[in-house]
Protein backbone atom coordinates (compact mmCIF):
# COMPACT_ATOMS: atom_id res chain seq x y z
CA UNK A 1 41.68 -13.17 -200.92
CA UNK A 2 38.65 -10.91 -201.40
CA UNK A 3 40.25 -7.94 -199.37
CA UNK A 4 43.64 -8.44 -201.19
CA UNK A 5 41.52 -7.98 -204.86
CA UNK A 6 39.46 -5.27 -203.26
CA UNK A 7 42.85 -3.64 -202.36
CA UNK A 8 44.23 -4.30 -205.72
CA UNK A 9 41.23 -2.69 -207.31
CA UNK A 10 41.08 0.29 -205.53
CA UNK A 11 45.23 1.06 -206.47
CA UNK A 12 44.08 -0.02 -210.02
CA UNK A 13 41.15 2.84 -210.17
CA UNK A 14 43.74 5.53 -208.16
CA UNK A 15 46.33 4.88 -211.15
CA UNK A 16 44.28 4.89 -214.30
CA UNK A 17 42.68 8.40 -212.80
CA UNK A 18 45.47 9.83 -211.96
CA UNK A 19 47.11 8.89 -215.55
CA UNK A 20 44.29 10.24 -217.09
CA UNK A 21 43.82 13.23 -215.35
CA UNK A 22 45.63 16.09 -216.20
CA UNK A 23 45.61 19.87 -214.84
CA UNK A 24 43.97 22.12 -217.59
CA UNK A 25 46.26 24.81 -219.06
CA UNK A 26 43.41 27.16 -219.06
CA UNK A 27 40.70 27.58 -216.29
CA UNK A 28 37.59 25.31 -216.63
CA UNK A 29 34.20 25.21 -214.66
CA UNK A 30 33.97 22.39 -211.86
CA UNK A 31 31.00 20.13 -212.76
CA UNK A 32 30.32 20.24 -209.22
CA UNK A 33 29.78 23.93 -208.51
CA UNK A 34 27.13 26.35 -209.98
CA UNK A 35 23.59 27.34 -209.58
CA UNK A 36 22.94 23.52 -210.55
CA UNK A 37 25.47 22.29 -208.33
CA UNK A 38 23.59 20.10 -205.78
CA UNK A 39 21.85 18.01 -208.97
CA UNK A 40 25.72 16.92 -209.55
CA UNK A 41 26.99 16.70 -206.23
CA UNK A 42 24.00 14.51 -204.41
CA UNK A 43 24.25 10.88 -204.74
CA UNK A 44 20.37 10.51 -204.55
CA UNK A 45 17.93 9.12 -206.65
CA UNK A 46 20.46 7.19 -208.47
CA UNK A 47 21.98 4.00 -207.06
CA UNK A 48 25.16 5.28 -208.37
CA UNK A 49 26.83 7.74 -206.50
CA UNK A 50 28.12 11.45 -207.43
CA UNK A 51 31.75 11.63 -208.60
CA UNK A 52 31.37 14.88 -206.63
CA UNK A 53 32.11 15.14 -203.14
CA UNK A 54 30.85 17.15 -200.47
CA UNK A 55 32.34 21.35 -200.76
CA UNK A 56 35.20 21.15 -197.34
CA UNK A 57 32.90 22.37 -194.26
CA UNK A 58 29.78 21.69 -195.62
CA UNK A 59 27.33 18.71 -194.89
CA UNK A 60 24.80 17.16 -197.51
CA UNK A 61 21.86 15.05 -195.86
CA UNK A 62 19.82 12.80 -198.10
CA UNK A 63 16.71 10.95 -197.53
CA UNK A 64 13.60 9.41 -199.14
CA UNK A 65 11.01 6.90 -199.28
CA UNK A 66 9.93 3.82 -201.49
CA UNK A 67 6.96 1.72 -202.06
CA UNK A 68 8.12 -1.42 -203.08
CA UNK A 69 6.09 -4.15 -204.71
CA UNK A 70 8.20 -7.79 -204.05
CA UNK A 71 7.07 -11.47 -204.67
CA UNK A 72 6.05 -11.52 -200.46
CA UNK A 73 4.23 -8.28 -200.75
CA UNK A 74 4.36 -4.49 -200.42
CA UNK A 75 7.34 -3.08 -198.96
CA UNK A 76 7.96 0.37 -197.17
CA UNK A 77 11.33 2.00 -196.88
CA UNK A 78 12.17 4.65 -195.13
CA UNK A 79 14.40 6.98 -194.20
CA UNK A 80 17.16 5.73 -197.06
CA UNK A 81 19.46 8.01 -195.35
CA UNK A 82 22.85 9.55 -196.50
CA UNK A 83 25.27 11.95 -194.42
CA UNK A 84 28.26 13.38 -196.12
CA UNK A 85 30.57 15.79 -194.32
CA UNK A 86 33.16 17.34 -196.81
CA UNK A 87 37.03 17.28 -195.99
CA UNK A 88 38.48 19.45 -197.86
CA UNK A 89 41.80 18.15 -200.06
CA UNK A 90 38.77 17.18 -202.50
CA UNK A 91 37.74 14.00 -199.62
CA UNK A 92 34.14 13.09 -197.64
CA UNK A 93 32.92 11.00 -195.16
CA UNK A 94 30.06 9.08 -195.51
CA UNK A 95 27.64 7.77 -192.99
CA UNK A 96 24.89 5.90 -193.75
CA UNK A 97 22.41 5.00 -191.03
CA UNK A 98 19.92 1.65 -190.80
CA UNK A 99 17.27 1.44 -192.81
CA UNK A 100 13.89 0.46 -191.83
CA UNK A 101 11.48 -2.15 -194.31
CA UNK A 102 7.86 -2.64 -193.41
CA UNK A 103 6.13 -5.08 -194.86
CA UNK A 104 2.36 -4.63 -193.91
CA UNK A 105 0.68 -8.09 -195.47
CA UNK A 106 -1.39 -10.17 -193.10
CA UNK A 107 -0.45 -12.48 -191.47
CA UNK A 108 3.29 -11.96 -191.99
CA UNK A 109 3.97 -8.13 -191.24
CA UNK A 110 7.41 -7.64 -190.16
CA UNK A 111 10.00 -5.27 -189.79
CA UNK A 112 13.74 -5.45 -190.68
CA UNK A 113 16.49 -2.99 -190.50
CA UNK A 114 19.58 -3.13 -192.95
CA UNK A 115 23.24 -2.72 -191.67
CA UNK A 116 25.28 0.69 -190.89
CA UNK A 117 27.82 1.62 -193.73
CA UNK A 118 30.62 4.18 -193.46
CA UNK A 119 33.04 5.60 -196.08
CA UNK A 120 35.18 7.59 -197.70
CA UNK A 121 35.34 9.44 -201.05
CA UNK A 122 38.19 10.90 -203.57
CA UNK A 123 37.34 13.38 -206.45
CA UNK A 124 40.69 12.60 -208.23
CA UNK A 125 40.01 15.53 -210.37
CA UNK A 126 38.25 16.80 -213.64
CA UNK A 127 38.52 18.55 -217.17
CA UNK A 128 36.36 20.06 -219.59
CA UNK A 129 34.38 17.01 -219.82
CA UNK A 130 35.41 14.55 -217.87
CA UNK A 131 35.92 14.12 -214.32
CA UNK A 132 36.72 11.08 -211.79
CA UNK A 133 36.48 9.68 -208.17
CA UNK A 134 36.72 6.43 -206.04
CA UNK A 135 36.04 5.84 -202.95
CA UNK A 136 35.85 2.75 -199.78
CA UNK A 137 32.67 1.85 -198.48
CA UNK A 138 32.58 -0.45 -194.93
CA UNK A 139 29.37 -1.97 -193.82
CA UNK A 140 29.87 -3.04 -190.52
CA UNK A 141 28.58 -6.25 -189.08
CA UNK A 142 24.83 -6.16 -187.87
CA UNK A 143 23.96 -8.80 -184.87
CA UNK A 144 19.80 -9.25 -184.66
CA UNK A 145 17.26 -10.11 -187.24
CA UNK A 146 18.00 -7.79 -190.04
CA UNK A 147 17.05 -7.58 -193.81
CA UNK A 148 21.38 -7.70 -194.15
CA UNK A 149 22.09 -9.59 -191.14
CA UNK A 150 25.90 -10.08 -191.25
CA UNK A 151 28.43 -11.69 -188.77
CA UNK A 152 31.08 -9.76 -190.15
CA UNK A 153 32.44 -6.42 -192.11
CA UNK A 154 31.16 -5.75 -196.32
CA UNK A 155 33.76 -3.95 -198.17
CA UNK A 156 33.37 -2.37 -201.51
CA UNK A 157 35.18 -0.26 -203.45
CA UNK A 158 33.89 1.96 -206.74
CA UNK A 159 35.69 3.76 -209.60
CA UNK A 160 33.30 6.69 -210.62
CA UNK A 161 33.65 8.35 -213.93
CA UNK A 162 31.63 11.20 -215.58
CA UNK A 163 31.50 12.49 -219.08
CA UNK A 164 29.54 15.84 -220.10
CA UNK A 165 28.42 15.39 -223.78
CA UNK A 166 27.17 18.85 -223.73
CA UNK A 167 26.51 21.22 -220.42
CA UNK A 168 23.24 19.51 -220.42
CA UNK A 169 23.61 16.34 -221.07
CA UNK A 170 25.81 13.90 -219.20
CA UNK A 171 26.98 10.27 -218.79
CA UNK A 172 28.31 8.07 -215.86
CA UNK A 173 29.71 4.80 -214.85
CA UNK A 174 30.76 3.27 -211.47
CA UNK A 175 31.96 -0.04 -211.37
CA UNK A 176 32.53 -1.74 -208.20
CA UNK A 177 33.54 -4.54 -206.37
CA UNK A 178 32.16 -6.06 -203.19
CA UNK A 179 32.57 -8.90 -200.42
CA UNK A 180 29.47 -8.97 -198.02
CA UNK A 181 27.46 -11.52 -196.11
CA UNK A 182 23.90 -12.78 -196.77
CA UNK A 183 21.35 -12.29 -194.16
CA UNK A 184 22.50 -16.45 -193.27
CA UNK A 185 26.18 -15.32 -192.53
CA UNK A 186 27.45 -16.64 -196.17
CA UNK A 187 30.07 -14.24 -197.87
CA UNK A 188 30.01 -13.40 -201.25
CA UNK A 189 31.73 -11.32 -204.06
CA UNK A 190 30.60 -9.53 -206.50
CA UNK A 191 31.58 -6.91 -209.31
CA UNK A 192 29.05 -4.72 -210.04
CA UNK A 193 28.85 -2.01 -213.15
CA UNK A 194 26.09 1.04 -212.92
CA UNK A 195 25.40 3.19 -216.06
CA UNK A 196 23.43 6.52 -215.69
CA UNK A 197 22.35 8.92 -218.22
CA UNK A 198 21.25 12.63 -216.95
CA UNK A 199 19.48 15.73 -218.91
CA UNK A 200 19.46 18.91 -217.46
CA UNK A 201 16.47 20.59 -219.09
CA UNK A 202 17.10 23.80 -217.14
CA UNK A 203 19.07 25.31 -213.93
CA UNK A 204 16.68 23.55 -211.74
CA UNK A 205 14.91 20.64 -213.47
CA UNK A 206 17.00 17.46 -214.03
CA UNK A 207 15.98 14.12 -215.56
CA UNK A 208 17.86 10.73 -215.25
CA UNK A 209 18.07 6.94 -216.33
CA UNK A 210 19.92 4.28 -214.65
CA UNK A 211 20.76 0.71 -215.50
CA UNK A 212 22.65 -0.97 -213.12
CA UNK A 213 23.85 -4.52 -211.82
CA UNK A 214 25.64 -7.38 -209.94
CA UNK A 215 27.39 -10.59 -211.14
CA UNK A 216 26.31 -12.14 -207.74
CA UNK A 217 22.96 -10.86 -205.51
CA UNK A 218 23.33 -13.22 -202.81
CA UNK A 219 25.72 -16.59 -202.19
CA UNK A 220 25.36 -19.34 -204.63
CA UNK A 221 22.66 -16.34 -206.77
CA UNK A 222 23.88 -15.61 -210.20
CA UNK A 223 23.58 -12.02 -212.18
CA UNK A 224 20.47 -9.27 -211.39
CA UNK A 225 19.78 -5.87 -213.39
CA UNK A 226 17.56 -3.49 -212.63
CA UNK A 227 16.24 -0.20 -213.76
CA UNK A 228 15.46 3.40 -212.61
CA UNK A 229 14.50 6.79 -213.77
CA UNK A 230 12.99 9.86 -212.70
CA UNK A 231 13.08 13.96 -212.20
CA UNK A 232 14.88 15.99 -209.28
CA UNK A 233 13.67 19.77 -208.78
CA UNK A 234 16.04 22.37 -207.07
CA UNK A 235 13.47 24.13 -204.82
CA UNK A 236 16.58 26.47 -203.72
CA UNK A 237 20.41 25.94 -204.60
CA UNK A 238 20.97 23.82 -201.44
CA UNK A 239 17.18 22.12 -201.25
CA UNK A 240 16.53 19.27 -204.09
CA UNK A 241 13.37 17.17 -204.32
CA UNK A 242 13.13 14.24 -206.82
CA UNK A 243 10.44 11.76 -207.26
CA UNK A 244 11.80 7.71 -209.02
CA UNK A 245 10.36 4.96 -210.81
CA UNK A 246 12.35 1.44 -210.39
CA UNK A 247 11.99 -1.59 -212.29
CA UNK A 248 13.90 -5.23 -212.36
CA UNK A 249 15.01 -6.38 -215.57
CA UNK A 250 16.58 -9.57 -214.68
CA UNK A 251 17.62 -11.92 -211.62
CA UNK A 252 16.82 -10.82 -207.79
CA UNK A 253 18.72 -7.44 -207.82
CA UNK A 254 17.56 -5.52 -204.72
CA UNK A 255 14.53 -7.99 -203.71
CA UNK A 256 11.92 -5.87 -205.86
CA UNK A 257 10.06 -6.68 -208.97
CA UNK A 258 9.16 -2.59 -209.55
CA UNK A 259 8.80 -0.06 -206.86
CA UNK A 260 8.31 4.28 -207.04
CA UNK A 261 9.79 6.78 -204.78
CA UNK A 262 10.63 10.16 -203.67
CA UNK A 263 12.84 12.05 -201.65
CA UNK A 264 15.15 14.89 -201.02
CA UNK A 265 18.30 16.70 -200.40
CA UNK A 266 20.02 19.64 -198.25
CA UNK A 267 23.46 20.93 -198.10
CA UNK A 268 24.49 22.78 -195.37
C-alpha cells in the first residue's frame, strides 16, 4: 500500500509540472546557471533540496559538520555527505554515503552510522519565475547497530517547486512522502512539507530560512517541526562555504533540540 501511494504521488507531481510548465516564447535565464549558480544548484545547508540538478558531465560533492545538542547529550556529525553526478536530459544521480554520530558523554559514548541512500532527480523545467523538479530517493536496508537501523528499503518521493519574487529574493517548497523503518525494524509513513526562504544580497553572499516537517518522526510518533537558517559564501563559482543555525520547534524532528553547523560545496 505505501509503495502503490508513493507511486501514485510521484505520477501526481510529474502531471501537475508538466501542466504547468510551459516553454517560454522568448528566451529566459535558467535559475540554475550564472555567476551565482552553485548557491541554486547545491542542495546544502537546507534540508530541502535544489530544484536544480547537477549541469550533464559535471559532479557536485557536498559535505559538512554539526554540533548537535540532544536530550542524551552532545552530538557530532560528520561528513553529511552528498554526491551528484549530472545526466544530462535535465536528470542526476544521487549518492549519499553513511553518516557517522559521536556522542562523547561519559559513560555512554557511542558511535552510530545512518543508512546509504541513492536517487534520482528531474528538473521538469522553468520560466521567468518559476521552476520545478521531483525526484526518487531509496535508502537501502542497513544490517548492524545504526542510528537508522532498517531491515528493509525507505522510499520517498518529493515535488520541488521554486518561485523568484525578484532576482534576489526567492521562495521554495518540497513536499514529500516517505515509508522507512525505525532503528527497531517498525515501518512508518509519513508526508512531509519543507518551506525555505533565500536572499541573495550579492553574486556571492546568500542568506536562507527554513521551516520544515513530518506528520510522523518515528512509528506510533506524531508531528515534529524544526527550524534552520544561515549564510553560504561563493569563495569561487564552483567552491561554496556556508555556516547554519538549527532549532526544533515542535515534536522529535531529527533527534535535536538546537544544533550549529558548517560546511561546503564543489562542482566539478
Amino acid at each position: 500500500m505505501q509503495r502503490t501511494l508513493i507511486v501514485g504521488w510521484l505520477c501526481f507531481i510529474a502531471g501537475v509540472a508538466h501542466a504547468r510548465y510551459q516553454a517560454p516564447r522568448v528566451p529566459v535565464s535558467d535559475p540554475c546557471a550564472g555567476a551565482s549558480g552553485l548557491l541554486a544548484e547545491l542542495d546544502r545547508p537546507t534540508v530541502a533540496d535544489s530544484v536544480c540538478v547537477a549541469k550533464p558531465g559535471r559532479v557536485i560533492v557536498e559535505s559538512g559538520y554539526a554540533h548537535s545538542n540532544t536530550n542524551a547529550g552532545i552530538s557530532e556529525n560528520a561528513p553529511q555527505a552528498e554526491i551528484r553526478f549530472g545526466l544530462g536530459h535535465n536528470n542526476e544521480f544521487v549518492l549519499v554515503p553513511p553518516n557517522v554520530a559521536y556522542m562523547p558523554n561519559s559513560n555512554t559514548s557511542h558511535t552510530s552510522y545512518s543508512a546509504t541512500t541513492i536517487g534520482l532527480k528531474h528538473e521538469w523545467g522553468y520560466t521567468r519565475h518559476w521552476a520545478y523538479a521531483g525526484e526518487v530517493l531509496l535508502t537501502t536496508p542497513s544490517p548492524g547497530q545504526t542510528s537508522t537501523h532498517s531491515i528493509g528499503w525507505g522510499e520517498a518521493v518529493n515535488g520541488i517547486v521554486a518561485y523568484n519574487i525578484t532576482p534576489r529574493l526567492g521562495l521554495g517548497l518540497m513536499l514529500g512522502a516517505t515509508a522507512q523503518y525505525n532503528p527497531y525494524g517498525q515501518r512508518y509513513t509519513s508526508i512531509n512539507p519543507d518551506f525555505t526562504a533565500t536572499w541573495l544580497i550579492s553574486s556571492r553572499w546568500q542568506l536562507y530560512g527554513e521551516i520544515y516537517g513530518q506528520t510522523h518522526t518515528s512509528y506510533g510518533q506524531n508531528s515534529g517541526w524544526d527550524s534552520d537558517g544561515g549564510v553560504q559564501y561563493l569563495v569561487t563559482r564552483h567552491i561554496e562555504v556556508d555556516a547554519e543555525l538549527g532549532q526544533r520547534l515542535s515534536g522529535a524532528l531529527g533527534g535535536y533540540r538546537n544544533y550549529w553547523g558548517f560546511g561546503a560545496g564543489w562542482e566539478f
